[in-house]
N, C-alpha and C. Protein backbone atom coordinates (compact mmCIF):
# COMPACT_ATOMS: atom_id res chain seq x y z
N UNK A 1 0.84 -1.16 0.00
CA UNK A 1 0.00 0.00 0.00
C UNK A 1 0.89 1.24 0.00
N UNK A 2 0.55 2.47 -0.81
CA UNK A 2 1.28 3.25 -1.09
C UNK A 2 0.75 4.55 -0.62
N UNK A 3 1.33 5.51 -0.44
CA UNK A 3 0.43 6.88 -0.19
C UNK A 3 1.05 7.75 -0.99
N UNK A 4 0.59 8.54 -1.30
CA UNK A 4 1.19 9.74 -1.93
C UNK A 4 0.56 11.39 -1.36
N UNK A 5 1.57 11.98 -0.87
CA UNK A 5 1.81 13.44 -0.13
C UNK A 5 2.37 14.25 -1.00
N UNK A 6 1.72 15.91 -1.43
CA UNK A 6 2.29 16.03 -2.34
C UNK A 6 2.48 17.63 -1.04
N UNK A 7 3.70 18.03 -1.21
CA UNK A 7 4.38 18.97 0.21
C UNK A 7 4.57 20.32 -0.52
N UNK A 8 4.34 21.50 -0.13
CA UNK A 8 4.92 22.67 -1.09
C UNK A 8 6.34 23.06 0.05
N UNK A 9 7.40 22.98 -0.28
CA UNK A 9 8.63 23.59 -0.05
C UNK A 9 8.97 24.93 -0.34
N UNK A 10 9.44 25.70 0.38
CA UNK A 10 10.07 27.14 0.18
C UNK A 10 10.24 27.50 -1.40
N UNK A 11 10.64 28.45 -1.91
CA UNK A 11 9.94 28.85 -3.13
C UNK A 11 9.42 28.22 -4.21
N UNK A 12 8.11 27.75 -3.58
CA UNK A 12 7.04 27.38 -4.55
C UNK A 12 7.31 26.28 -5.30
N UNK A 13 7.81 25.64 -4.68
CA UNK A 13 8.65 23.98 -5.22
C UNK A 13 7.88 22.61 -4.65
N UNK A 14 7.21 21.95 -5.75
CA UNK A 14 6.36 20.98 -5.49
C UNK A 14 7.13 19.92 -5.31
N UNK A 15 7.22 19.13 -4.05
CA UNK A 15 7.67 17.55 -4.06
C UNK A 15 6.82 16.52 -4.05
N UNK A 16 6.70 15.78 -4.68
CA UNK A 16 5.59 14.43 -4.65
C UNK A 16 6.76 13.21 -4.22
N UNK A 17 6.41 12.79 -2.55
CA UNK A 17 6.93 11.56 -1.76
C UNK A 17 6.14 10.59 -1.91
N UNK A 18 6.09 9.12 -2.34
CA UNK A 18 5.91 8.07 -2.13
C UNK A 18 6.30 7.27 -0.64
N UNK A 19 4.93 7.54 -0.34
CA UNK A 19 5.09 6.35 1.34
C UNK A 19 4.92 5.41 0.97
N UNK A 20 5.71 4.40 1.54
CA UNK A 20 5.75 2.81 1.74
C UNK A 20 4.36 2.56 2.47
N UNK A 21 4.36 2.67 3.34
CA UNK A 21 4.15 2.15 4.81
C UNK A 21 3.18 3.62 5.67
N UNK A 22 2.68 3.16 6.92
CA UNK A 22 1.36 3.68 7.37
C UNK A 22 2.40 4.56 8.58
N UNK A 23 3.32 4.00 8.99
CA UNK A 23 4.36 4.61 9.72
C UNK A 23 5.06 5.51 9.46
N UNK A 24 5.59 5.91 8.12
CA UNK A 24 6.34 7.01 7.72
C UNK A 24 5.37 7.91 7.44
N UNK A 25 4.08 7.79 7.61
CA UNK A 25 2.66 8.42 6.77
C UNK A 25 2.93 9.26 8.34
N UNK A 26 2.50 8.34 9.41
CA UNK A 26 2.24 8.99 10.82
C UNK A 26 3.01 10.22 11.13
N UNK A 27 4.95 9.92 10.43
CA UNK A 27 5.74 10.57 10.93
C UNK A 27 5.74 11.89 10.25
N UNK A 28 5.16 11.64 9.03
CA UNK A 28 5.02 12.99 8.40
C UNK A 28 4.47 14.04 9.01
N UNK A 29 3.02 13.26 9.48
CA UNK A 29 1.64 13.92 10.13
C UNK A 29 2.13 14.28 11.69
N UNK A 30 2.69 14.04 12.02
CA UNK A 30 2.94 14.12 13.47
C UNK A 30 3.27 15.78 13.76
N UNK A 31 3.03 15.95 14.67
CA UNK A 31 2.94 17.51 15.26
C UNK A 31 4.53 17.66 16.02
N UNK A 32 5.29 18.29 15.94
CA UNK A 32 6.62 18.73 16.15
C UNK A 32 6.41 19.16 17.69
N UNK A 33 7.86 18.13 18.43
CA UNK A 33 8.04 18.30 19.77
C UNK A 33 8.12 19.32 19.95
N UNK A 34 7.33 19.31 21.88
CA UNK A 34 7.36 20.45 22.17
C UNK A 34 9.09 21.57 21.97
N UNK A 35 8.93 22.69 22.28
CA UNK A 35 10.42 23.56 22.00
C UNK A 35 10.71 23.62 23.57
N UNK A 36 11.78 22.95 23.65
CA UNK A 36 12.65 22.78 24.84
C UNK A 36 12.43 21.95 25.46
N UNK A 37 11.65 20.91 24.76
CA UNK A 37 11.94 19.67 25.81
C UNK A 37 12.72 18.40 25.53
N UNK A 38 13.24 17.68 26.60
CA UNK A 38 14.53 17.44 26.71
C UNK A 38 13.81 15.97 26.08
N UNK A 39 15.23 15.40 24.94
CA UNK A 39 14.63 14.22 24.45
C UNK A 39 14.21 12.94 25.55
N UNK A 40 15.52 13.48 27.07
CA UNK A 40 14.99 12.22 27.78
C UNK A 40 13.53 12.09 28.49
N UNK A 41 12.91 13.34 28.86
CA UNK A 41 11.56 13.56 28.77
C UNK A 41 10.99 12.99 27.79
N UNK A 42 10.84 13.55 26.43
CA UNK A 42 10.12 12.70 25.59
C UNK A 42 9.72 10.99 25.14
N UNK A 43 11.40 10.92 25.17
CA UNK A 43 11.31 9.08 25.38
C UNK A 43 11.09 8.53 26.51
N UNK A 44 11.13 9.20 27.83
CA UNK A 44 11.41 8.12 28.91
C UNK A 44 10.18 7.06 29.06
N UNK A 45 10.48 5.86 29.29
CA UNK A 45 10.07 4.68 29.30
C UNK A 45 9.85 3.66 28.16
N UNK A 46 10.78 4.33 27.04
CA UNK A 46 10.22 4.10 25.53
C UNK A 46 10.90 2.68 25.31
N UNK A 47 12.22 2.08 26.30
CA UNK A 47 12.72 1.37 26.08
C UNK A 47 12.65 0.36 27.98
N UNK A 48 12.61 -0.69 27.71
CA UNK A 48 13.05 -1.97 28.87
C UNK A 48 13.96 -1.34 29.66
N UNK A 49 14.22 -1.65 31.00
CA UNK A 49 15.42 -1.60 31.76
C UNK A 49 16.28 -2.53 31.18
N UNK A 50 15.88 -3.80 31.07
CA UNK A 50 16.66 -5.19 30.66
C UNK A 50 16.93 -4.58 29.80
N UNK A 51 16.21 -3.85 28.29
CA UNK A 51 16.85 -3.58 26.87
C UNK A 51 18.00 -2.39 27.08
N UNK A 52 18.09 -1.39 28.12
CA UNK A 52 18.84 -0.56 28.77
C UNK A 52 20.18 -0.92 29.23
N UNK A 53 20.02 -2.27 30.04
CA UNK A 53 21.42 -2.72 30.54
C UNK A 53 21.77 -3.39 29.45
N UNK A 54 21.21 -3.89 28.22
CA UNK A 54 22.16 -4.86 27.65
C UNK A 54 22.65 -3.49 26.80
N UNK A 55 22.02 -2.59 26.18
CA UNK A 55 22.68 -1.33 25.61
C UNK A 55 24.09 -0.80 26.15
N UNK A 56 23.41 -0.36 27.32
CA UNK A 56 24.76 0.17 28.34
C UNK A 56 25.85 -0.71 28.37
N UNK A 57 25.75 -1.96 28.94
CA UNK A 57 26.71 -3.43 28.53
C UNK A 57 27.69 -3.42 27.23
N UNK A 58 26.51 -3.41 26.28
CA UNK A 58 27.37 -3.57 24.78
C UNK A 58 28.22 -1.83 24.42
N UNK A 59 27.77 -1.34 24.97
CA UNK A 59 28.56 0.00 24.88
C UNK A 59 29.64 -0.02 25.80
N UNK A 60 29.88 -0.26 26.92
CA UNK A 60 30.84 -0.46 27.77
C UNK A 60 31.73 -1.60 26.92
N UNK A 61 31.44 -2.51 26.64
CA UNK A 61 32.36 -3.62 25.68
C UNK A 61 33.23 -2.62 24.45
N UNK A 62 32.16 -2.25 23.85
CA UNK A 62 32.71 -1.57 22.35
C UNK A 62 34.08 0.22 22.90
N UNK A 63 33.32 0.46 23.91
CA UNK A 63 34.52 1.32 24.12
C UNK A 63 35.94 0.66 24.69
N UNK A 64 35.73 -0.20 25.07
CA UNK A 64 37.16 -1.00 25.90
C UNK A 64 37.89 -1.85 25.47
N UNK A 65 36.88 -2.31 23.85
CA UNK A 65 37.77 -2.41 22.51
C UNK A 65 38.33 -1.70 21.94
N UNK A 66 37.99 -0.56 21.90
CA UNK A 66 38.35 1.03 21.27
C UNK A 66 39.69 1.33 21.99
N UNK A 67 39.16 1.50 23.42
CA UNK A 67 41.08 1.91 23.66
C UNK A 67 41.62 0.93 24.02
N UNK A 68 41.40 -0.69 23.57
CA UNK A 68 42.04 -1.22 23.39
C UNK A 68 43.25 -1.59 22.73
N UNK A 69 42.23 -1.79 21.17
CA UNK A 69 43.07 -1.17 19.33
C UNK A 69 43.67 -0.12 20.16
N UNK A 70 43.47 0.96 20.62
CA UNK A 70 44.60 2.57 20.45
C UNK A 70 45.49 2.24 21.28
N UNK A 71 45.50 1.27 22.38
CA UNK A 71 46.69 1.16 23.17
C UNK A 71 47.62 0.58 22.18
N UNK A 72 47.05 -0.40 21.66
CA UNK A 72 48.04 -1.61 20.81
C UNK A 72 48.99 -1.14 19.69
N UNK A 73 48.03 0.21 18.90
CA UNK A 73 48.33 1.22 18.07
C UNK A 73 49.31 2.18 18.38
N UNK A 74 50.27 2.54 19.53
CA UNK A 74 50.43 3.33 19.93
C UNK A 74 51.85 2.57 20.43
């Protein structure tokens, strides 16, 4: 299923986008965060604690590979 949005851009410049999907449709339509609020406000709870620690985890790994290589490099 396809949608088609046709957008007027700054001087008078027609774009015609092809949506895939009902989701990129939403994101179009969606009303722009509030001004000044903080993204962790906006997302908070958007993700698991469990999906949180394994994030934090795999990020702690990937940096301690990082100055790993640069020690070895060096």
């Amino acid at each position: 299923m396809a949608f088609y949005c046709v957008y007027y851009i700054t001087y008078m410049t027609t774009a015609t986008i092809e949506i895939k999907n009902s989701i990129a449709l939403d994101l179009l339509q969606s009303k722009p965060a509030i001004a000044g609020q903080k993204l962790s406000e906006k997302f908070a709870g958007s993700l698991s604690k469990e999906n949180v620690s394994k994030m934090q985890k795999e990020l702690s790994d990937m940096r301690n590979e990082w100055e790993r290589v640069l020690l070895l490099k060096s």
